[in-house]
C-alpha atoms as a PDB file:
ATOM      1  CA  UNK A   1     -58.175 -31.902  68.124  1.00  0.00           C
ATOM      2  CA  UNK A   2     -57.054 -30.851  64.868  1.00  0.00           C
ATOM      3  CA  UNK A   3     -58.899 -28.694  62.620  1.00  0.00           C
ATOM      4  CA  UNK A   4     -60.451 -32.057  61.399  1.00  0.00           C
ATOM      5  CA  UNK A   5     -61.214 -34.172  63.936  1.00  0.00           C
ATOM      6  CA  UNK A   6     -61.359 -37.151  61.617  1.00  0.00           C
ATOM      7  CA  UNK A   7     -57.356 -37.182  61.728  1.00  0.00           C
ATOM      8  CA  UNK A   8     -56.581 -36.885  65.370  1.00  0.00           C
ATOM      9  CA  UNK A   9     -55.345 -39.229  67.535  1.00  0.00           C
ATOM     10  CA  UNK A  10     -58.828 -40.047  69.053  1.00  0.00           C
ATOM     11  CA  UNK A  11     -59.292 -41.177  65.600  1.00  0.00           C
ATOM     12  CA  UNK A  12     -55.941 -42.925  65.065  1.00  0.00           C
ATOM     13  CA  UNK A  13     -56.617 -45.422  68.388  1.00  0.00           C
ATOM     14  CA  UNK A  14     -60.247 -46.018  66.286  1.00  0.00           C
ATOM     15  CA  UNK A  15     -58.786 -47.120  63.259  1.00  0.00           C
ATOM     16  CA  UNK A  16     -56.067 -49.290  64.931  1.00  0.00           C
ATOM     17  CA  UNK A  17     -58.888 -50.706  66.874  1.00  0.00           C
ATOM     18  CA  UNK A  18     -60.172 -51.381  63.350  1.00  0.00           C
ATOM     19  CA  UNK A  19     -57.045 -53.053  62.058  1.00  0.00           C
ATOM     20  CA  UNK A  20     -56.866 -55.514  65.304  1.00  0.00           C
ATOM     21  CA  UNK A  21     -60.234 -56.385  64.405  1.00  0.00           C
ATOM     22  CA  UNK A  22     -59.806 -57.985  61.135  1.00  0.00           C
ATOM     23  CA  UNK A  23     -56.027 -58.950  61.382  1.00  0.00           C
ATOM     24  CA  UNK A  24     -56.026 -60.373  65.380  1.00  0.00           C
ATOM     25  CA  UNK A  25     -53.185 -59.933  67.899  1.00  0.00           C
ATOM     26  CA  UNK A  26     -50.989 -57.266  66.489  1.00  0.00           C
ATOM     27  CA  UNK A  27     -47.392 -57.862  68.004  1.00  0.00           C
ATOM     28  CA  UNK A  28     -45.584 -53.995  68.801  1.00  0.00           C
ATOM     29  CA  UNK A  29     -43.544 -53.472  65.921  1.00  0.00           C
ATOM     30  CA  UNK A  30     -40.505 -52.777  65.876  1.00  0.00           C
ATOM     31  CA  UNK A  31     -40.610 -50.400  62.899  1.00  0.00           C
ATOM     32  CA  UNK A  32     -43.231 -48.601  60.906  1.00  0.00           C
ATOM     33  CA  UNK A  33     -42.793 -48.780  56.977  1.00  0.00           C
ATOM     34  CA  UNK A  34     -43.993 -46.388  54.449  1.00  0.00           C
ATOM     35  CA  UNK A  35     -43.116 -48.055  51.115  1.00  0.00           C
ATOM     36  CA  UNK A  36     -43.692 -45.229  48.293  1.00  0.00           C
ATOM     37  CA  UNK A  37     -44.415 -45.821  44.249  1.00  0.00           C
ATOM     38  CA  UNK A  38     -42.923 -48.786  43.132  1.00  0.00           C
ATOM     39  CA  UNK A  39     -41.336 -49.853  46.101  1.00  0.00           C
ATOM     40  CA  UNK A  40     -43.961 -52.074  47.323  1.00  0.00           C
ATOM     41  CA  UNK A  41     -42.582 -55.149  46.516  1.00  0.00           C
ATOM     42  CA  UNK A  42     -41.164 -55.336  49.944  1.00  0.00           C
ATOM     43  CA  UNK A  43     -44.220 -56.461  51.285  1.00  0.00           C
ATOM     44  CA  UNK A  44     -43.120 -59.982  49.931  1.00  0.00           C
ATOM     45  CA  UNK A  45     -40.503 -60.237  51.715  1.00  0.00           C
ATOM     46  CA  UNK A  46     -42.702 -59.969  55.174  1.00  0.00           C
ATOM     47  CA  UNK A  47     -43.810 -63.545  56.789  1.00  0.00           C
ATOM     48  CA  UNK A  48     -46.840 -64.310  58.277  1.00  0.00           C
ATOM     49  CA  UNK A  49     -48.254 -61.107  56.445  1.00  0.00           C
ATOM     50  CA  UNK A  50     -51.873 -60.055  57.156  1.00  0.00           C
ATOM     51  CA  UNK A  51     -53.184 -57.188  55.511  1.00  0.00           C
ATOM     52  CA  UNK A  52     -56.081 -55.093  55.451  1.00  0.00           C
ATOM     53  CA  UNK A  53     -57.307 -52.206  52.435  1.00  0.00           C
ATOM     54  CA  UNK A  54     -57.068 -48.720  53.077  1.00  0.00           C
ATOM     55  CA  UNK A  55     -60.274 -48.784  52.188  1.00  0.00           C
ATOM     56  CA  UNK A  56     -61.835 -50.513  55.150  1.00  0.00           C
ATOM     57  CA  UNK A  57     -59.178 -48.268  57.565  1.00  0.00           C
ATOM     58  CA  UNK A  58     -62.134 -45.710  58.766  1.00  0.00           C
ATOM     59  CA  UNK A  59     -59.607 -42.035  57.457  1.00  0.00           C
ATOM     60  CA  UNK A  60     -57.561 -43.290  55.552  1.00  0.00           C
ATOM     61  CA  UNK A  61     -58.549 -43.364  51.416  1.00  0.00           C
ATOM     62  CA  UNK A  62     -58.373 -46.222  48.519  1.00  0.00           C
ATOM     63  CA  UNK A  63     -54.983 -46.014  46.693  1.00  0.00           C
ATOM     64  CA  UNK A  64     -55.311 -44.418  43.014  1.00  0.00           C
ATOM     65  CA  UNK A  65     -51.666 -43.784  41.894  1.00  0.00           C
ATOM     66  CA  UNK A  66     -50.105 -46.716  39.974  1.00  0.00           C
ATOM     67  CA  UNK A  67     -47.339 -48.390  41.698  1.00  0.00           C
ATOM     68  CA  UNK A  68     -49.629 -48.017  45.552  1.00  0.00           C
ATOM     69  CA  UNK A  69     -51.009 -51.111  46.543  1.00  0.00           C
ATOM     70  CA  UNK A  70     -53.440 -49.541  49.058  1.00  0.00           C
ATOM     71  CA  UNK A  71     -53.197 -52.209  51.894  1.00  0.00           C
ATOM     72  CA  UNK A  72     -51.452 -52.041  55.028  1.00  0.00           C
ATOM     73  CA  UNK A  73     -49.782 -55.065  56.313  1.00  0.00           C
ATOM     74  CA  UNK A  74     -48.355 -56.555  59.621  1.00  0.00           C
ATOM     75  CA  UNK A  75     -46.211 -59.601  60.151  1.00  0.00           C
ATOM     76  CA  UNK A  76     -42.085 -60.102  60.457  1.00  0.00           C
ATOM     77  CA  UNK A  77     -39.294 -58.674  58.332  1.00  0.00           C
ATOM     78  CA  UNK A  78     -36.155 -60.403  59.041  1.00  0.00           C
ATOM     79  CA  UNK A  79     -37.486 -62.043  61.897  1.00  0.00           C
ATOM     80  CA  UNK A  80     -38.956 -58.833  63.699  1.00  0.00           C
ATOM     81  CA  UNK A  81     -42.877 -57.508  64.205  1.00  0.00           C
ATOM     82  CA  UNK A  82     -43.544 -54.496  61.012  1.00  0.00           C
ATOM     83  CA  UNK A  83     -46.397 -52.526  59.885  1.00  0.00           C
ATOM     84  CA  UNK A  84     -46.065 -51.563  56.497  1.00  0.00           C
ATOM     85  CA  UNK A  85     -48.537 -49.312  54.424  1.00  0.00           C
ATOM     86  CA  UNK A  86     -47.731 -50.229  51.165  1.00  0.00           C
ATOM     87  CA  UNK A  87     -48.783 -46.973  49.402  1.00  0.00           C
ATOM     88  CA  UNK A  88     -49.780 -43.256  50.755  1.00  0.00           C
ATOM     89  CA  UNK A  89     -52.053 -40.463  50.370  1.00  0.00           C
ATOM     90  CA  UNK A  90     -50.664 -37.949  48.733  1.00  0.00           C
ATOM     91  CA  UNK A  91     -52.369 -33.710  48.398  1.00  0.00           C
ATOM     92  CA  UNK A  92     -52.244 -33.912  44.859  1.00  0.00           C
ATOM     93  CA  UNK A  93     -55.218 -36.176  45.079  1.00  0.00           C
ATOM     94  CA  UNK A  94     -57.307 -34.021  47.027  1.00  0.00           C
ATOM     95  CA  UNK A  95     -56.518 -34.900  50.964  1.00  0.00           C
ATOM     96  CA  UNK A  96     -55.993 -32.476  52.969  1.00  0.00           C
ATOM     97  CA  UNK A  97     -52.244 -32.410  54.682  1.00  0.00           C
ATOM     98  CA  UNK A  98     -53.758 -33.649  57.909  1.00  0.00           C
ATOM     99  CA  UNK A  99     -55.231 -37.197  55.930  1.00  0.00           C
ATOM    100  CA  UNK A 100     -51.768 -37.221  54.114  1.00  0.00           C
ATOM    101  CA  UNK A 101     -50.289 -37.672  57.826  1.00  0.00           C
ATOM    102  CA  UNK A 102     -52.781 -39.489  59.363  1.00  0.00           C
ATOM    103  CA  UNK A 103     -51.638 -43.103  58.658  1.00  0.00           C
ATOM    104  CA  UNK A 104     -48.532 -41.877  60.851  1.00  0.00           C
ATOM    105  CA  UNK A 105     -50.818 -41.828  63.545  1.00  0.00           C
ATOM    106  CA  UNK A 106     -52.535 -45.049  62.922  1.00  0.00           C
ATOM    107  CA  UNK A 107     -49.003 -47.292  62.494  1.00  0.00           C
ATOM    108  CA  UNK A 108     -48.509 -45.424  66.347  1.00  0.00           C
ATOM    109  CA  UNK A 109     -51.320 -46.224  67.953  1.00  0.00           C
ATOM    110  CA  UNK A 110     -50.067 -49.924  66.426  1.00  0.00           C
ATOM    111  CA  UNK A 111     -47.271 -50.193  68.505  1.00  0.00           C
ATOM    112  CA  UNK A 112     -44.520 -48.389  66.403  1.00  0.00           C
ATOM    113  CA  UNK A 113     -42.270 -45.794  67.545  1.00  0.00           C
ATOM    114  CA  UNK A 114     -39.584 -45.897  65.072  1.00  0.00           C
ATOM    115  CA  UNK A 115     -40.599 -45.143  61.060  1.00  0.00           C
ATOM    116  CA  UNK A 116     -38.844 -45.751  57.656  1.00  0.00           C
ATOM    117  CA  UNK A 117     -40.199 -43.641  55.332  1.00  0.00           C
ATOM    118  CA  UNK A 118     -39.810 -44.144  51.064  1.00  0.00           C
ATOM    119  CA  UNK A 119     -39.903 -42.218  47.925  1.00  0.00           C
ATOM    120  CA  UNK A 120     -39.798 -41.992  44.322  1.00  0.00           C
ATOM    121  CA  UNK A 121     -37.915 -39.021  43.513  1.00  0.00           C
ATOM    122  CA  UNK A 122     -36.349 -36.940  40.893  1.00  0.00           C
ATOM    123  CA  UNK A 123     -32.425 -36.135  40.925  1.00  0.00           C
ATOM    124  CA  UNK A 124     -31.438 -32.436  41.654  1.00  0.00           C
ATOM    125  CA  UNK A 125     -28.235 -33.398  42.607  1.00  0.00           C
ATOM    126  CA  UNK A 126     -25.817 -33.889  39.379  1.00  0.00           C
ATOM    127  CA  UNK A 127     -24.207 -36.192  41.046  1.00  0.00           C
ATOM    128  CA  UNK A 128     -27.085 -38.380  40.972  1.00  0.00           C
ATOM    129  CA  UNK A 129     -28.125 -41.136  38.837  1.00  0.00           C
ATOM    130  CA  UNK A 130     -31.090 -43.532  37.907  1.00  0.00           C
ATOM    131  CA  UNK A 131     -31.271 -45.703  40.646  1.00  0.00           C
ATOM    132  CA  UNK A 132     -29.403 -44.739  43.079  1.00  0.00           C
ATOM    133  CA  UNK A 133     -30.177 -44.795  46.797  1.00  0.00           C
ATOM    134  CA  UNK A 134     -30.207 -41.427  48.709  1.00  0.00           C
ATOM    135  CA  UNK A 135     -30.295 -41.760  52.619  1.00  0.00           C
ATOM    136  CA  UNK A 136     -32.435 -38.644  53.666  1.00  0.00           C
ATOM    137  CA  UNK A 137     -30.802 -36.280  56.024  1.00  0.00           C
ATOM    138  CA  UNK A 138     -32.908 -33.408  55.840  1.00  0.00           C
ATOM    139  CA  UNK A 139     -35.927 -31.831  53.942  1.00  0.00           C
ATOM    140  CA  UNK A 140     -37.134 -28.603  53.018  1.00  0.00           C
ATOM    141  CA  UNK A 141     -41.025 -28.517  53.040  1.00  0.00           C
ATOM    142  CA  UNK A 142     -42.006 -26.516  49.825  1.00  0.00           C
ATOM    143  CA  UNK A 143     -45.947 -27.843  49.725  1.00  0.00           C
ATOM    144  CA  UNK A 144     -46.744 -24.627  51.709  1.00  0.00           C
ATOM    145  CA  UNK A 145     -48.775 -27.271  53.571  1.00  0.00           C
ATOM    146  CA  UNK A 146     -48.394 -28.212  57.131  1.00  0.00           C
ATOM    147  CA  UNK A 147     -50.608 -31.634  58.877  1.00  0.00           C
ATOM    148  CA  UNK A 148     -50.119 -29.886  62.116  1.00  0.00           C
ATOM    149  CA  UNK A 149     -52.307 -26.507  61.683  1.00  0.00           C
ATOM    150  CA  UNK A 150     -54.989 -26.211  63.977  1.00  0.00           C
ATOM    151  CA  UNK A 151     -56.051 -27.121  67.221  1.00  0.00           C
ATOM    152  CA  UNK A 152     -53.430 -28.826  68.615  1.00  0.00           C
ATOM    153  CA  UNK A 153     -53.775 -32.495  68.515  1.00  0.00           C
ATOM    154  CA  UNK A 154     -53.363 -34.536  72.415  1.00  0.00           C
ATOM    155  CA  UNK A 155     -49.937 -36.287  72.569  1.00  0.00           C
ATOM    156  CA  UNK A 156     -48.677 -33.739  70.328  1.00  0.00           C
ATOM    157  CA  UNK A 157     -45.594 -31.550  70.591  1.00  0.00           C
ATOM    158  CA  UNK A 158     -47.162 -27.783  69.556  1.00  0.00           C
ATOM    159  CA  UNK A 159     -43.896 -26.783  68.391  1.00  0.00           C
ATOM    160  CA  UNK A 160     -42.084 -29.656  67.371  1.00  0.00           C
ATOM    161  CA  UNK A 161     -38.524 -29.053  66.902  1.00  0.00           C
ATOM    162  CA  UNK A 162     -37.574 -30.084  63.416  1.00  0.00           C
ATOM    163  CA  UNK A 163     -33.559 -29.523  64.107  1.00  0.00           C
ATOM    164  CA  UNK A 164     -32.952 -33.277  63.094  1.00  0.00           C
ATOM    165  CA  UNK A 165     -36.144 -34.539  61.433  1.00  0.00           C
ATOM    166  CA  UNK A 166     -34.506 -37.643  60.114  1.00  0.00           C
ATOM    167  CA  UNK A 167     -32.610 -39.787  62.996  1.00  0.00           C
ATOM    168  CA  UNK A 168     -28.957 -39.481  62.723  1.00  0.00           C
ATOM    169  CA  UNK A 169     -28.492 -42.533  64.278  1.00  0.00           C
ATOM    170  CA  UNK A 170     -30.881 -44.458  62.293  1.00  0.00           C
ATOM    171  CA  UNK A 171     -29.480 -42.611  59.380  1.00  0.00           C
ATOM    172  CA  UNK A 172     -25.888 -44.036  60.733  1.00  0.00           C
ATOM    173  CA  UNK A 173     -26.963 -47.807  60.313  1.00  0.00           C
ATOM    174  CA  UNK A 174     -28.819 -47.706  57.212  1.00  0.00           C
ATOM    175  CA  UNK A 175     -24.935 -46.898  56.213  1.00  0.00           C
ATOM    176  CA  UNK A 176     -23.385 -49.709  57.397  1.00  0.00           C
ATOM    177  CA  UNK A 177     -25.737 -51.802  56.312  1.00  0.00           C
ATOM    178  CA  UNK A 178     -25.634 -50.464  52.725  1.00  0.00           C
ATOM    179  CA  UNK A 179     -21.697 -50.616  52.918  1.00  0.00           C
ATOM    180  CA  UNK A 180     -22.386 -54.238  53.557  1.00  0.00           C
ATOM    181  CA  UNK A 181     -24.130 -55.431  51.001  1.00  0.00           C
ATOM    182  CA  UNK A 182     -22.147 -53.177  48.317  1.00  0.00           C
ATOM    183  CA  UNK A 183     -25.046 -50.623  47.639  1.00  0.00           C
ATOM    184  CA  UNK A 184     -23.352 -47.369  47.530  1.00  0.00           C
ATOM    185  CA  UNK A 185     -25.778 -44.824  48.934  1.00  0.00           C
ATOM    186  CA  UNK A 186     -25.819 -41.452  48.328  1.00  0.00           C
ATOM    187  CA  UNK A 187     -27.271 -38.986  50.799  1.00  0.00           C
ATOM    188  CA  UNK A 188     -28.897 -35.455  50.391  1.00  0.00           C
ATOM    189  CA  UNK A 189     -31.880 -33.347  50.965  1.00  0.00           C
ATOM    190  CA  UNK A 190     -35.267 -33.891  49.622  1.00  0.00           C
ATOM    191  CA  UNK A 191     -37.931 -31.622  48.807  1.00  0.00           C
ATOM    192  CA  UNK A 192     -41.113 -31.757  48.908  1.00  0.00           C
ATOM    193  CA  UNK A 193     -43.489 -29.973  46.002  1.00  0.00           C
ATOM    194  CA  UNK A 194     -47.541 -30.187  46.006  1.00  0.00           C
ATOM    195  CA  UNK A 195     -47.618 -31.613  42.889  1.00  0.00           C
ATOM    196  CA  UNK A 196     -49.059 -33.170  40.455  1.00  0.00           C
ATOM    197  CA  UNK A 197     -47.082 -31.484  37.869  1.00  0.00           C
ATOM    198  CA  UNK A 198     -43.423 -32.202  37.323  1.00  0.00           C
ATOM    199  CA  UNK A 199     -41.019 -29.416  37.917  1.00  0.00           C
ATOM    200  CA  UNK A 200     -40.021 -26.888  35.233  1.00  0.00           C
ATOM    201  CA  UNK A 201     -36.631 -26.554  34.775  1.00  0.00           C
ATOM    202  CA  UNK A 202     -36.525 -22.464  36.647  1.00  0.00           C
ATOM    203  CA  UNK A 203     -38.367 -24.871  39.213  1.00  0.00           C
ATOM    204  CA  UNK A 204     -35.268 -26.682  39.394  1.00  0.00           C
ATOM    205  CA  UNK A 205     -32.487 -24.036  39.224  1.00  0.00           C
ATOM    206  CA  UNK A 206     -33.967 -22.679  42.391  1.00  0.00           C
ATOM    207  CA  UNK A 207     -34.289 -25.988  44.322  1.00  0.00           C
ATOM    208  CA  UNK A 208     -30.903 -26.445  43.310  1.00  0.00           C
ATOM    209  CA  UNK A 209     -29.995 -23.213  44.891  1.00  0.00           C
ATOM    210  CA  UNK A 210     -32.119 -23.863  48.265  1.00  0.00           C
ATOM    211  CA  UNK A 211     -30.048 -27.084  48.899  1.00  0.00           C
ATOM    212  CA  UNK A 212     -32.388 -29.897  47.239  1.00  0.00           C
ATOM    213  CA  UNK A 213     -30.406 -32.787  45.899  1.00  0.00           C
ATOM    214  CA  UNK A 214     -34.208 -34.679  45.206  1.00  0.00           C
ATOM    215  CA  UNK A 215     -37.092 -33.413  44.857  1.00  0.00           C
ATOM    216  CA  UNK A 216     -41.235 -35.801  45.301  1.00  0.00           C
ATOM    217  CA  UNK A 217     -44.297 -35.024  45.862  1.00  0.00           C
ATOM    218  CA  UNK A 218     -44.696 -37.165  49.749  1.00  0.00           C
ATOM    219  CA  UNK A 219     -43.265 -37.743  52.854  1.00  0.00           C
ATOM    220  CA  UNK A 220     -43.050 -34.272  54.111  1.00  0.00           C
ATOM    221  CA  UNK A 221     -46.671 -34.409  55.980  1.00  0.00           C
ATOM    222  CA  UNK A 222     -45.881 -37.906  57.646  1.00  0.00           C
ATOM    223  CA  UNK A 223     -42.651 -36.664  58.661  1.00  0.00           C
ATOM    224  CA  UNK A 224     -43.688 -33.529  60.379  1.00  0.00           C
ATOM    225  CA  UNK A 225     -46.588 -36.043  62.097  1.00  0.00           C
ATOM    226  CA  UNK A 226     -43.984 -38.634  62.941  1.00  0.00           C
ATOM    227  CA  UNK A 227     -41.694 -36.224  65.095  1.00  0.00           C
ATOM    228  CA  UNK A 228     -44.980 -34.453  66.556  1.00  0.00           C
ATOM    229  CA  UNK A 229     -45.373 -37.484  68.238  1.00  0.00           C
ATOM    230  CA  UNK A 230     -42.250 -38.211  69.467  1.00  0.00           C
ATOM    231  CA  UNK A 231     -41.482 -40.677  66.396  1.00  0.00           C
ATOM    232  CA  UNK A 232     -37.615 -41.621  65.359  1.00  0.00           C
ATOM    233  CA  UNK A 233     -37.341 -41.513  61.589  1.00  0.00           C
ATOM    234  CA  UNK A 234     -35.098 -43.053  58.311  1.00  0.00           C
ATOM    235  CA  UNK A 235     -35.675 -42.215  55.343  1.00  0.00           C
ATOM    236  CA  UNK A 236     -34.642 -43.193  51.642  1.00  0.00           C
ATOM    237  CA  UNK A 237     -35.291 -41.978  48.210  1.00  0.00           C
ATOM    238  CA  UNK A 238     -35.065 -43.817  45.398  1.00  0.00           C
ATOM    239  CA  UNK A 239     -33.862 -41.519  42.670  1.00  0.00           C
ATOM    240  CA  UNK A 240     -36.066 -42.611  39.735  1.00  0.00           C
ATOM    241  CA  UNK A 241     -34.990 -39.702  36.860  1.00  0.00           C
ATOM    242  CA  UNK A 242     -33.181 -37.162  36.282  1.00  0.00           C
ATOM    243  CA  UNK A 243     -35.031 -33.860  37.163  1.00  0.00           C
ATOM    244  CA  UNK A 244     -36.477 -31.224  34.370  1.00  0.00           C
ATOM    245  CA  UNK A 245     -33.703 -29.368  33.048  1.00  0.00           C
ATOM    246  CA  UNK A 246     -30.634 -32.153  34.492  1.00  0.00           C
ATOM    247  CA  UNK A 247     -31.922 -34.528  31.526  1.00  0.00           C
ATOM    248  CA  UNK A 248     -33.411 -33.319  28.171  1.00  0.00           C
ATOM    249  CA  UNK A 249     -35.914 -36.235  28.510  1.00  0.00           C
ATOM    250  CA  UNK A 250     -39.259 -35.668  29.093  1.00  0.00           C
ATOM    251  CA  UNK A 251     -40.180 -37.192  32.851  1.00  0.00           C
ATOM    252  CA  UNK A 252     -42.859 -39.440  33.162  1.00  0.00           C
ATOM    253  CA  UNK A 253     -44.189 -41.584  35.928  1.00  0.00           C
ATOM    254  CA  UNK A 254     -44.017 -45.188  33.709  1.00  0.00           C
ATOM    255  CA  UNK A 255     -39.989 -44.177  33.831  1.00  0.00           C
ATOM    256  CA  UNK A 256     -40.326 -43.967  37.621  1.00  0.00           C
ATOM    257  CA  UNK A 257     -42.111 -47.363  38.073  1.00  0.00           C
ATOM    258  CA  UNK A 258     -40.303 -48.753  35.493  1.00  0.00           C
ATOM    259  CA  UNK A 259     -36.255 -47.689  37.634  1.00  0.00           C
ATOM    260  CA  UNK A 260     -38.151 -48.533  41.336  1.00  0.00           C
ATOM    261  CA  UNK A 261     -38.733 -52.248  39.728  1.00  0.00           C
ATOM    262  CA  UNK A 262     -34.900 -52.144  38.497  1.00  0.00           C
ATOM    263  CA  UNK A 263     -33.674 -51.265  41.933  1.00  0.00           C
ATOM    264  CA  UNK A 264     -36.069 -53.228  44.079  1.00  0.00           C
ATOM    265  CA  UNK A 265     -34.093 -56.255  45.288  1.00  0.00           C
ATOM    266  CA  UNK A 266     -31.230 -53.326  46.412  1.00  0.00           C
ATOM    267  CA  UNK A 267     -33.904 -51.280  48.165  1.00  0.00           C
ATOM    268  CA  UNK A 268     -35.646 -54.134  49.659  1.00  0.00           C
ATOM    269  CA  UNK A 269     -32.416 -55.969  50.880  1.00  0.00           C
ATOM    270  CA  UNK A 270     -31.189 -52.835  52.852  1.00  0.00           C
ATOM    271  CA  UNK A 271     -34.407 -52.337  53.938  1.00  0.00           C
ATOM    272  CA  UNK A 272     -34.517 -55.765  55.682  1.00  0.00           C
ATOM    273  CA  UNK A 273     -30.711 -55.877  56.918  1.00  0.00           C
ATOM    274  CA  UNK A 274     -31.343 -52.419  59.083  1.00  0.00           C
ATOM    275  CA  UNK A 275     -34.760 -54.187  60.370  1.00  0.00           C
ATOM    276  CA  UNK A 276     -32.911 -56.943  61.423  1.00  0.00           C
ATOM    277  CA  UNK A 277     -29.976 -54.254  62.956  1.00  0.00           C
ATOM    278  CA  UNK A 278     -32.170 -52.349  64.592  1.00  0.00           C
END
């Protein structure tokens, strides 16, 4: 168990027991998806799509950040079996890191042993702009949180080597696919902050200087519980703004909703050609 045994794995293979109940036969995926502010319009995309609330998935929480739907979903993306969670807990609300990893451990006790991770994020990076696309190929985890203290959890790794947390593989074909279908992708390192404040711009000369090229306030904790478990991982950003102190405009989180909308048939069409490469 972990310190809370409400987020172990016992608890995962309850909840998926849960989400068989009220959706039926759940076909193994062949990918996990975590789809992060704004990008949830993916979920359109999937056929046959089921879905159930977070709500009524006994750990996880409702959704209450704009731009999370709150539901998780199963059905086929470009012709193949997904589970999508179309929204996320995040610590700035409240859960503890071990809740903001658990869904991780629900979409495995679905079936899926391969996860795509999303994010809003700010640009660190001056290279970056507004809507681009960064491939993750590394993180640094600056929440001072971790999902995996406590008694360790069965089917976990106790020291889980973190050496190449984001698949380079996996990482490998989301670039070909982006190269065909014209989306020039940039890649980098995100960061992970607590939250919910934005970053001041000291806060950003020093990420800057520790290697961040984006910076959010997720996917960190489901990370660390994805390769815990054995779990291959992709991950992309969506660079929504320009960080505090790269842009003399204030940040705000309408801006990031209103970029992820701009960039959504980009982010959803790569998302559904590496599906159907995998």
């Amino acid at each position: 168990m972990t310190g809370d045994a409400r987020f172990d794995a016992v608890a995962a293979h309850r909840a998926a027991d849960v989400v068989r109940r009220h959706l039926g036969t759940i076909d193994e995926p062949a990918l996990a998806i975590v789809l992060g502010s704004g990008l949830g319009g993916l979920t359109g995309r999937i056929e046959s799509a089921t879905a159930i609330a977070f709500g009524d998935v006994p750990g996880f929480s409702a959704a209450t950040v704009a731009g999370h739907a709150g539901r998780l979903i199963v059905g086929r993306l470009a012709g193949r079996p997904v589970v999508a969670l179309a929204g996320r807990f995040h610590m700035y609300e409240g859960h503890p890191a071990e809740q903001a990893g658990f869904p991780i451990r629900v979409l495995h006790a679905l079936g899926a042993r391969t996860l795509f991770v999303s994010n809003a994020a700010g640009g660190i990076n001056p290279a970056f702009t507004p809507g681009d696309l960064m491939i993750v190929t590394d993180h640094l985890n600056l929440m001072f949180r971790n999902p995996l203290v406590g008694r360790l959890v069965a089917g976990d790794v106790r020291f889980p080597d973190m050496s190449e947390p984001y698949d380079r593989a996996l990482a490998a074909l989301l670039r070909e696919q982006g190269a065909s279908l014209g989306i020039a992708l940039r890649e980098g390192v995100y960061c992970g902050l607590l939250g919910p404040t934005y970053e001041t711009p000291a806060e950003v000369r020093m990420l800057r200087i520790l290697g961040a090229d984006a910076v959010g306030m997720s996917t960190v904790p489901e990370v660390v519980v994805a390769r815990a478990i054995g779990m291959r991982v992709a991950g992309v950003s969506c660079i929504t703004n320009l960080a505090s102190g790269v842009s003399p405009t204030p940040l705000s989180h309408a801006e990031v909703i209103e970029t992820t909308a701009r960039v959504a048939s980009q982010f959803e069409s790569l998302v559904e050609r590496f599906v159907a490469a995998l």
